[in-house]
N, C-alpha and C. Protein backbone atom coordinates (compact mmCIF):
# COMPACT_ATOMS: atom_id res chain seq x y z
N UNK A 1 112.39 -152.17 35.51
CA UNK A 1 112.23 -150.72 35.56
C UNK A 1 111.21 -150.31 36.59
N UNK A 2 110.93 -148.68 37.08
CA UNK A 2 110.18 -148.93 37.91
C UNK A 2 108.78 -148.30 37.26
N UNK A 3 107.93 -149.32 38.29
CA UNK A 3 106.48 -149.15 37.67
C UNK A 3 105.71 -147.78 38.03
N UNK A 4 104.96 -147.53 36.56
CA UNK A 4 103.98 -145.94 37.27
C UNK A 4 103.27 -146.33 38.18
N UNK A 5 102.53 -145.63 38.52
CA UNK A 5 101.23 -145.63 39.18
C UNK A 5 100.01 -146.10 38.55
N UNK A 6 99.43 -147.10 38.58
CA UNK A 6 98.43 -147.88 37.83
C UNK A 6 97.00 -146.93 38.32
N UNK A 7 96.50 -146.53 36.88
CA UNK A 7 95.10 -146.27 37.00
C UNK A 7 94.31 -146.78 35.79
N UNK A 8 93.46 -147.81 35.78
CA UNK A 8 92.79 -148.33 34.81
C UNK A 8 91.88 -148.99 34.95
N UNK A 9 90.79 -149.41 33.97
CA UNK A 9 89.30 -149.87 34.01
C UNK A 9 89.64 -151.26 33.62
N UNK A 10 89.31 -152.05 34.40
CA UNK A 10 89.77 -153.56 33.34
C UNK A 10 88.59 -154.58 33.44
N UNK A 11 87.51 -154.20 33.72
CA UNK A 11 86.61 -154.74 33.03
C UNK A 11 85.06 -153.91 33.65
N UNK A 12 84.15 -154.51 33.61
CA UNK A 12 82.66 -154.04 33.85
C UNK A 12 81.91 -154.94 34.07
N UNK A 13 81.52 -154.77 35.83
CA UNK A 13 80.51 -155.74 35.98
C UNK A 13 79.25 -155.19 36.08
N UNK A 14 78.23 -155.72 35.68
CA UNK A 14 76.78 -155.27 35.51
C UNK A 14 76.86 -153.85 34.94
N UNK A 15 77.67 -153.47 33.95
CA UNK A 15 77.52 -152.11 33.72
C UNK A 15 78.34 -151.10 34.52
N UNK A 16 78.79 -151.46 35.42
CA UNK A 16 79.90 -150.84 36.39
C UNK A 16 81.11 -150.71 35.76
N UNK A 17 82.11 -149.96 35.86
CA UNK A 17 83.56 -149.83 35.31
C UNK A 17 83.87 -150.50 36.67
N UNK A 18 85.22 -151.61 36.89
CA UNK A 18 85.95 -152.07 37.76
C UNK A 18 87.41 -151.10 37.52
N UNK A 19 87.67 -150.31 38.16
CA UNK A 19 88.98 -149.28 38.15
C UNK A 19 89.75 -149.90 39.27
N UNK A 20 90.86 -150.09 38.59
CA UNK A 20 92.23 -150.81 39.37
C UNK A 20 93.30 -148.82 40.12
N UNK A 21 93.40 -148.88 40.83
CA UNK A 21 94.16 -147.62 41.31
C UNK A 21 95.20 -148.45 42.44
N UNK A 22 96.38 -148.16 42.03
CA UNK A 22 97.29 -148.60 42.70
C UNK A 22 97.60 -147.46 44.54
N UNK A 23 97.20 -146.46 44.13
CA UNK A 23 96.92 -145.85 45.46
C UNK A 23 95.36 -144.92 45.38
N UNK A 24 94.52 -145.13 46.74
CA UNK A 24 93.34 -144.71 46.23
C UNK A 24 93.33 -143.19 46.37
N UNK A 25 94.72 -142.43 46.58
CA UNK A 25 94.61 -140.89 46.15
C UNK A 25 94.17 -140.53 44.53
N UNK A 26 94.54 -142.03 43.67
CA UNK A 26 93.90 -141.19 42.28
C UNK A 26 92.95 -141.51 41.82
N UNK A 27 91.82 -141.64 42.53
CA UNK A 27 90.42 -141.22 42.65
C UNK A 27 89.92 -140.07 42.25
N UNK A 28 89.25 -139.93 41.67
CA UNK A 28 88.43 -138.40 41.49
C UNK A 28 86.81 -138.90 40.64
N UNK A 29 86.40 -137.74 40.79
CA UNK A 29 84.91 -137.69 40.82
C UNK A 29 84.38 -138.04 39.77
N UNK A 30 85.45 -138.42 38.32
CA UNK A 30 84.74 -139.14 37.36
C UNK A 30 84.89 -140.49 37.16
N UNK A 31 84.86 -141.61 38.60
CA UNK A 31 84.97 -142.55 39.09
C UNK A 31 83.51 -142.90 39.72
N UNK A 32 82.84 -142.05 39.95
CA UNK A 32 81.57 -142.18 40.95
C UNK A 32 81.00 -143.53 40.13
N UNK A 33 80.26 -143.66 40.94
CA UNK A 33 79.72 -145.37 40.26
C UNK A 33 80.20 -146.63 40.52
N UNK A 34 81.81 -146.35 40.34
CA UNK A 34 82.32 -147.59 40.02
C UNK A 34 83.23 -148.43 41.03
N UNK A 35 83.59 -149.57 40.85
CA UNK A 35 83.84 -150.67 42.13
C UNK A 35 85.46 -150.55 41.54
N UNK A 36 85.99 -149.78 42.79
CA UNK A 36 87.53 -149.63 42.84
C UNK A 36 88.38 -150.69 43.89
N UNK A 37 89.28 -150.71 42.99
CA UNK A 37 89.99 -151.71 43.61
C UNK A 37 91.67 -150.92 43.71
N UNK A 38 91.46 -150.78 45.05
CA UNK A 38 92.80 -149.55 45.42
C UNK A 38 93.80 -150.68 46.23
N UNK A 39 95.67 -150.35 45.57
CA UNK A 39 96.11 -151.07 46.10
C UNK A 39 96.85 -150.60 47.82
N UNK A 40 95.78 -149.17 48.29
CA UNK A 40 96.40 -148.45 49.15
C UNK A 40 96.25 -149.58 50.59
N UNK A 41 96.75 -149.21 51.35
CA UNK A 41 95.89 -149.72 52.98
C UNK A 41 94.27 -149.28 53.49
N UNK A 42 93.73 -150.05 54.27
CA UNK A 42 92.51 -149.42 54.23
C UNK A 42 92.41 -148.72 55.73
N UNK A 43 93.40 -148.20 55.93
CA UNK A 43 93.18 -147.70 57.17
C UNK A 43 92.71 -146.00 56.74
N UNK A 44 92.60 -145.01 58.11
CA UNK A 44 91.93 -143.79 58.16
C UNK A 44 92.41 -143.04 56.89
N UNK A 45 93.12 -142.47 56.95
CA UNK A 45 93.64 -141.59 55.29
C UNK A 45 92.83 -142.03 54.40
N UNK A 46 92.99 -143.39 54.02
CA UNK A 46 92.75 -143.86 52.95
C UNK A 46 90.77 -143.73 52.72
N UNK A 47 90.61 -144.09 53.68
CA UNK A 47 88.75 -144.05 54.16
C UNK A 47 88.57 -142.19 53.46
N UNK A 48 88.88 -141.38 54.07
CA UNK A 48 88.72 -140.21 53.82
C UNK A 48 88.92 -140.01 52.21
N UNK A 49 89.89 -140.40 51.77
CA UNK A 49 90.11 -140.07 50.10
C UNK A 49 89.00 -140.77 49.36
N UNK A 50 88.40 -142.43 49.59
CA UNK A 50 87.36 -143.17 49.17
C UNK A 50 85.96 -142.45 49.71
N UNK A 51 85.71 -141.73 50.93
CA UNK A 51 84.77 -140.84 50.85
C UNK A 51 84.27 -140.18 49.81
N UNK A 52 85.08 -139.28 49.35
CA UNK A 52 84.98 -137.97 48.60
C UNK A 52 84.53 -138.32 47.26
N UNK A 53 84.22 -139.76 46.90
CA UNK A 53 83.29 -139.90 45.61
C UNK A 53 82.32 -141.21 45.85
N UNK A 54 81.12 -140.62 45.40
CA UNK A 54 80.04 -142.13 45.76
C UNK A 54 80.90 -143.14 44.85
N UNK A 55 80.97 -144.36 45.13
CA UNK A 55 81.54 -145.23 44.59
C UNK A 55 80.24 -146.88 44.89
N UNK A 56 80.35 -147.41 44.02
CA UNK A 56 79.57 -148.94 44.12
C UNK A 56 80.01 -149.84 45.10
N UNK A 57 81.43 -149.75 45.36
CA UNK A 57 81.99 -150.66 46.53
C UNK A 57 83.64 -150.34 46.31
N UNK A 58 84.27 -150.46 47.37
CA UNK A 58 85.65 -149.85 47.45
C UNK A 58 86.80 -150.67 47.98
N UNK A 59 87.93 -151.37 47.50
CA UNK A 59 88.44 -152.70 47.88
C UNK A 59 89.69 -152.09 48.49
N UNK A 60 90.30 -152.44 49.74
CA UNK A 60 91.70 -152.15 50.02
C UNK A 60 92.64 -153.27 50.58
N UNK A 61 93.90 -153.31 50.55
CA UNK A 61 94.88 -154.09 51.42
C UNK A 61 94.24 -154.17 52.38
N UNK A 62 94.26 -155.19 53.43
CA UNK A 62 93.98 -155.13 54.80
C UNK A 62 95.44 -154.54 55.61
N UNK A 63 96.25 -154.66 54.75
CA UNK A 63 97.63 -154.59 55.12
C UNK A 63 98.27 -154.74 56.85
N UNK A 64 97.89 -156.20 56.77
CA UNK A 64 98.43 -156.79 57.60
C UNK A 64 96.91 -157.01 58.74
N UNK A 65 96.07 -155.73 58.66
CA UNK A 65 95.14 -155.18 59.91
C UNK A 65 95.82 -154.75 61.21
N UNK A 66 96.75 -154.94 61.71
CA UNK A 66 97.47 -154.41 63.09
C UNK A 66 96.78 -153.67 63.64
N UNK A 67 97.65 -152.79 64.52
CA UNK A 67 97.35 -152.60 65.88
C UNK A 67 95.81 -151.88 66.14
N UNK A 68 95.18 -152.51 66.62
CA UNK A 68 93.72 -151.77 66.93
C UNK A 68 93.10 -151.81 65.65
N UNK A 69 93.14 -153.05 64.93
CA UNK A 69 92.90 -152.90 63.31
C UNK A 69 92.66 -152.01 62.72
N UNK A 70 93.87 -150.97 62.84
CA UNK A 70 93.93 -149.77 62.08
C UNK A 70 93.98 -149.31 60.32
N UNK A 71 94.72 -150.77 60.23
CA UNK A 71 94.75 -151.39 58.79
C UNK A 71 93.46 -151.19 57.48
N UNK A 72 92.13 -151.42 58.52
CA UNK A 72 90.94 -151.36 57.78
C UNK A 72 89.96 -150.93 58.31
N UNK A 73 90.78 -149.45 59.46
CA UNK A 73 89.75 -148.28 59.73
C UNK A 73 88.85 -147.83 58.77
N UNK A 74 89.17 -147.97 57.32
CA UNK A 74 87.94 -147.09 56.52
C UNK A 74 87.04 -147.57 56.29
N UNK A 75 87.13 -149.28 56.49
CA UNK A 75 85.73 -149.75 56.23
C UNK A 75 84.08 -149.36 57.04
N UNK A 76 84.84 -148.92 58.21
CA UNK A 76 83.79 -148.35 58.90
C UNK A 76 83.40 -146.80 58.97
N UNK A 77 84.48 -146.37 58.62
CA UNK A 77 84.29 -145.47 57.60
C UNK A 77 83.16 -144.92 56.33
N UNK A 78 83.17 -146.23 55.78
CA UNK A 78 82.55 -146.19 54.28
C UNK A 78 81.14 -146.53 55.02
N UNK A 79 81.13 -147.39 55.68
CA UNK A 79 79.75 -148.06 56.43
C UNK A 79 78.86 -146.59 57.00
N UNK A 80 79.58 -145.44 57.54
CA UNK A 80 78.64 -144.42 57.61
C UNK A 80 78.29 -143.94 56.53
N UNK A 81 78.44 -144.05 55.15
CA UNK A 81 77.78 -143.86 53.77
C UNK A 81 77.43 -144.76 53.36
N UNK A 82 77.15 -145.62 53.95
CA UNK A 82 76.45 -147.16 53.02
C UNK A 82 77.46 -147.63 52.40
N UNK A 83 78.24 -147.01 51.97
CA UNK A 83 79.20 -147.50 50.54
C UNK A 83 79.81 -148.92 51.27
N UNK A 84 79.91 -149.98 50.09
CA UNK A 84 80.22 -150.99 50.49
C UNK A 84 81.75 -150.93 50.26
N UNK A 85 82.43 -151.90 51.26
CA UNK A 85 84.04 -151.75 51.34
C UNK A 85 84.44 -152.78 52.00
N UNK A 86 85.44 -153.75 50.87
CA UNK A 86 85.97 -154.83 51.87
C UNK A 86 87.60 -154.61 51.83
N UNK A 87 88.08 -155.31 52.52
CA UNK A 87 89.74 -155.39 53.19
C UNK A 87 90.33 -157.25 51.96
N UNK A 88 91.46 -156.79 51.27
CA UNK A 88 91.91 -157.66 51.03
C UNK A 88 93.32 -158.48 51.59
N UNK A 89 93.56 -159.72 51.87
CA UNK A 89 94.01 -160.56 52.64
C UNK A 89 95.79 -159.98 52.05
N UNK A 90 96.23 -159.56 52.72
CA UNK A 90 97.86 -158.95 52.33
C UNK A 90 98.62 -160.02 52.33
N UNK A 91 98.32 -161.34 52.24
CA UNK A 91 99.19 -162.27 51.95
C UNK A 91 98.99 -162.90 50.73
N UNK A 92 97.34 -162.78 49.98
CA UNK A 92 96.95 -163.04 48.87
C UNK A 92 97.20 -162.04 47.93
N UNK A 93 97.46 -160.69 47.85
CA UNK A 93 97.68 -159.80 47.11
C UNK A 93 98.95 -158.82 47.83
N UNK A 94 99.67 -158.35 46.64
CA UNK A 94 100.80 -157.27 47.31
C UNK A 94 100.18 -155.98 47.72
N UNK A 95 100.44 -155.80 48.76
CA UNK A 95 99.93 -154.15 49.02
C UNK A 95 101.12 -153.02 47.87
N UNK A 96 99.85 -152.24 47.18
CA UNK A 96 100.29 -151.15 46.77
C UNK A 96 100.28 -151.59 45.11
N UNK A 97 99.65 -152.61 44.60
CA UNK A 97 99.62 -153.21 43.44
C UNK A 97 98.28 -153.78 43.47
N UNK A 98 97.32 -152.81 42.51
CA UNK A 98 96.10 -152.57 42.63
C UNK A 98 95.67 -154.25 41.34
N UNK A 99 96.92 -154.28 40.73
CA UNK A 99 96.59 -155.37 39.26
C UNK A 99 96.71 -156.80 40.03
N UNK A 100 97.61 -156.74 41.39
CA UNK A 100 98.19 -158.20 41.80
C UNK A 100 96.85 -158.62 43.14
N UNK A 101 96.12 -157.87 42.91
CA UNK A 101 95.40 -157.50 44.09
C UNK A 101 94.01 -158.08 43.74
N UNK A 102 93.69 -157.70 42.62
CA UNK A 102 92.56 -158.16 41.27
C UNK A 102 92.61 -159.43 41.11
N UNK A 103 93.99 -159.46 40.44
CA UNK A 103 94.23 -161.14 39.86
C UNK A 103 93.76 -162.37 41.00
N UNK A 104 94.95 -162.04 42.21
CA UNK A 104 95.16 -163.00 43.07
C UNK A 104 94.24 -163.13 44.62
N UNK A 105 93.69 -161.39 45.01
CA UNK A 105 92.99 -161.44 46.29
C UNK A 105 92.17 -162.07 46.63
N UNK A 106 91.79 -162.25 47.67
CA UNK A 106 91.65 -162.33 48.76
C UNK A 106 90.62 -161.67 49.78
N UNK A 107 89.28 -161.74 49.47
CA UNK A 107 88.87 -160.61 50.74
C UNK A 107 88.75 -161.39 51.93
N UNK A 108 89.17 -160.68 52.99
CA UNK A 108 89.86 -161.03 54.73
C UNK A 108 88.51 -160.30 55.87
N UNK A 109 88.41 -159.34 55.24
CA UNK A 109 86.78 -158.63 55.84
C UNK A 109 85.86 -157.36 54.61
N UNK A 110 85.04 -157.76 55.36
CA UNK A 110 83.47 -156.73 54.74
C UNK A 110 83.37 -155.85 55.75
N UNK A 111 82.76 -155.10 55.43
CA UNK A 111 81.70 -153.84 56.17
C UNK A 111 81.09 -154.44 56.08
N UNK A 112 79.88 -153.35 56.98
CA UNK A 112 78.25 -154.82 57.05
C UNK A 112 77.68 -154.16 55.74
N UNK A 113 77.92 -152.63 54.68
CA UNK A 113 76.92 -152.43 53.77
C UNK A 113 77.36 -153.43 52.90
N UNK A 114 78.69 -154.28 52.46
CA UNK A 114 79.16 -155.16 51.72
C UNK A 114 78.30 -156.35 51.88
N UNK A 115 78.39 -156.90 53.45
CA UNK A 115 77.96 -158.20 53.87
C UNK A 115 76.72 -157.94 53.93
N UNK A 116 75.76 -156.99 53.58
CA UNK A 116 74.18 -157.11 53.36
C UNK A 116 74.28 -157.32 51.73
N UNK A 117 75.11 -157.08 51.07
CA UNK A 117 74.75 -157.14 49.65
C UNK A 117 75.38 -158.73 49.33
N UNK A 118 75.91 -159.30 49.96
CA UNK A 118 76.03 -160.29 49.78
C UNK A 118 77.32 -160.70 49.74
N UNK A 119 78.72 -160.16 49.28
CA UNK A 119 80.12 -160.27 49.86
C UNK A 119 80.66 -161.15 50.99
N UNK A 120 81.24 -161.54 51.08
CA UNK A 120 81.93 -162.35 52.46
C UNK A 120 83.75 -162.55 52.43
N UNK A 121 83.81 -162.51 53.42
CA UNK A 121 85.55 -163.34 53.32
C UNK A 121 85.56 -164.37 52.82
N UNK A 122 87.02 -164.61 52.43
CA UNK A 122 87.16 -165.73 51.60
C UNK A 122 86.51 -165.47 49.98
N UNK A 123 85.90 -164.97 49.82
CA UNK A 123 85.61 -164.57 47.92
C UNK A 123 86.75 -164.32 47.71
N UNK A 124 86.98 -164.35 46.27
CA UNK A 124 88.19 -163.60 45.32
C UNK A 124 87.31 -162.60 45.36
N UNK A 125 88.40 -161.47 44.78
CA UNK A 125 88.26 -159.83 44.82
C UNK A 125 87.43 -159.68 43.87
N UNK A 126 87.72 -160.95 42.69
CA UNK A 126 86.73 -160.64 41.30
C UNK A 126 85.53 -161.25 41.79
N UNK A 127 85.12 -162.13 42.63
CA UNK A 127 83.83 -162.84 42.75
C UNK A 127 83.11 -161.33 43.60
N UNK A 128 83.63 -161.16 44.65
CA UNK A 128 83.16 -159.82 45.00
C UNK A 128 82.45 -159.02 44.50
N UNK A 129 83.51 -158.81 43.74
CA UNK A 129 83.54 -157.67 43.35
C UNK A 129 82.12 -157.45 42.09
N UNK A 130 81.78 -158.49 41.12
CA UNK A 130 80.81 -158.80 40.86
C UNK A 130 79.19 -158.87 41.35
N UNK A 131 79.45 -159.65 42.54
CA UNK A 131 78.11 -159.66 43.28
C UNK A 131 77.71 -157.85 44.08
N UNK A 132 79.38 -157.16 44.33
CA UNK A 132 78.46 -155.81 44.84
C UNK A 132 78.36 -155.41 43.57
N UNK A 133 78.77 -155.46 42.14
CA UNK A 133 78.28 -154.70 41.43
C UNK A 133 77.05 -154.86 40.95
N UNK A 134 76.22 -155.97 41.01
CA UNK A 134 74.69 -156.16 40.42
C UNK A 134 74.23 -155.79 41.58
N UNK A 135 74.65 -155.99 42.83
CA UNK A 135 73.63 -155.21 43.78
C UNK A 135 73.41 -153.81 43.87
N UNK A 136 74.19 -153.00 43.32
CA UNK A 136 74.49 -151.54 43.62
C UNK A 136 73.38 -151.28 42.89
N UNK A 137 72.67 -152.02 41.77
CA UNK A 137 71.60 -150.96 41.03
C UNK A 137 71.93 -149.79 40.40
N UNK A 138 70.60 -149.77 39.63
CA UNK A 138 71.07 -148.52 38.73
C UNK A 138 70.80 -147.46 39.25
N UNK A 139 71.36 -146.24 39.11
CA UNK A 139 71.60 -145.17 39.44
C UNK A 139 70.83 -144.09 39.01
């Protein structure tokens, strides 16, 4: 059958909600805080919608990265707000499946606010995703 649109919390690191969003348009502002894991692309659009709420760190498809690595324009994006944001490896996770993305990813690149907190390629999305959440501090 076909699947909704996934929006859900599926676990908490350091006190953080980890929110799975299968596209990061369903974001909204009672998300702030927390380390999203969007199964959108991380190119420009997508940067702009992950703007519009402080977030702990913000995960996308690299989806594919192509031409002029347009793929994971928002990470530099997010890097003019500090907000940390890495690109996941589109061969380790399906783009557009925020749950297959969690389970199985892959991060392929960081921003540098990610790679100062300690993040790198090659982590799983959950190892990541962990280490930016004890770095983010409390609020």
């Amino acid at each position: 059958g076909e699947r909704r649109m996934l929006k859900q919390t599926v676990a908490h690191e350091s006190g953080r909600p980890v929110v799975l969003v299968d596209s990061i348009t369903k974001v909204d502002p009672g998300d702030e805080g927390a380390v999203v894991v969007s199964g959108s692309h991380g190119g420009r659009s997508s940067g702009e919608f992950a703007l519009a709420v402080p977030f702990a760190a913000v995960f996308f498809s690299d989806a594919g990265i192509g031409k002029d690595e347009a793929g994971i324009a928002g990470l530099a994006m997010l890097d003019g707000k500090g907000t940390p944001s890495c690109a996941i490896g589109h061969e380790t996770g399906r783009i557009g499946d925020a749950a297959d993305l969690w389970e199985h990813g892959v991060v392929s690149r960081v921003n540098r606010a990610a790679a100062a907190r300690g993040a790198a390629p090659g982590m799983t999305v959950r190892e990541a995703a962990a280490v930016l959440a004890r770095q983010a501090g409390g609020r």
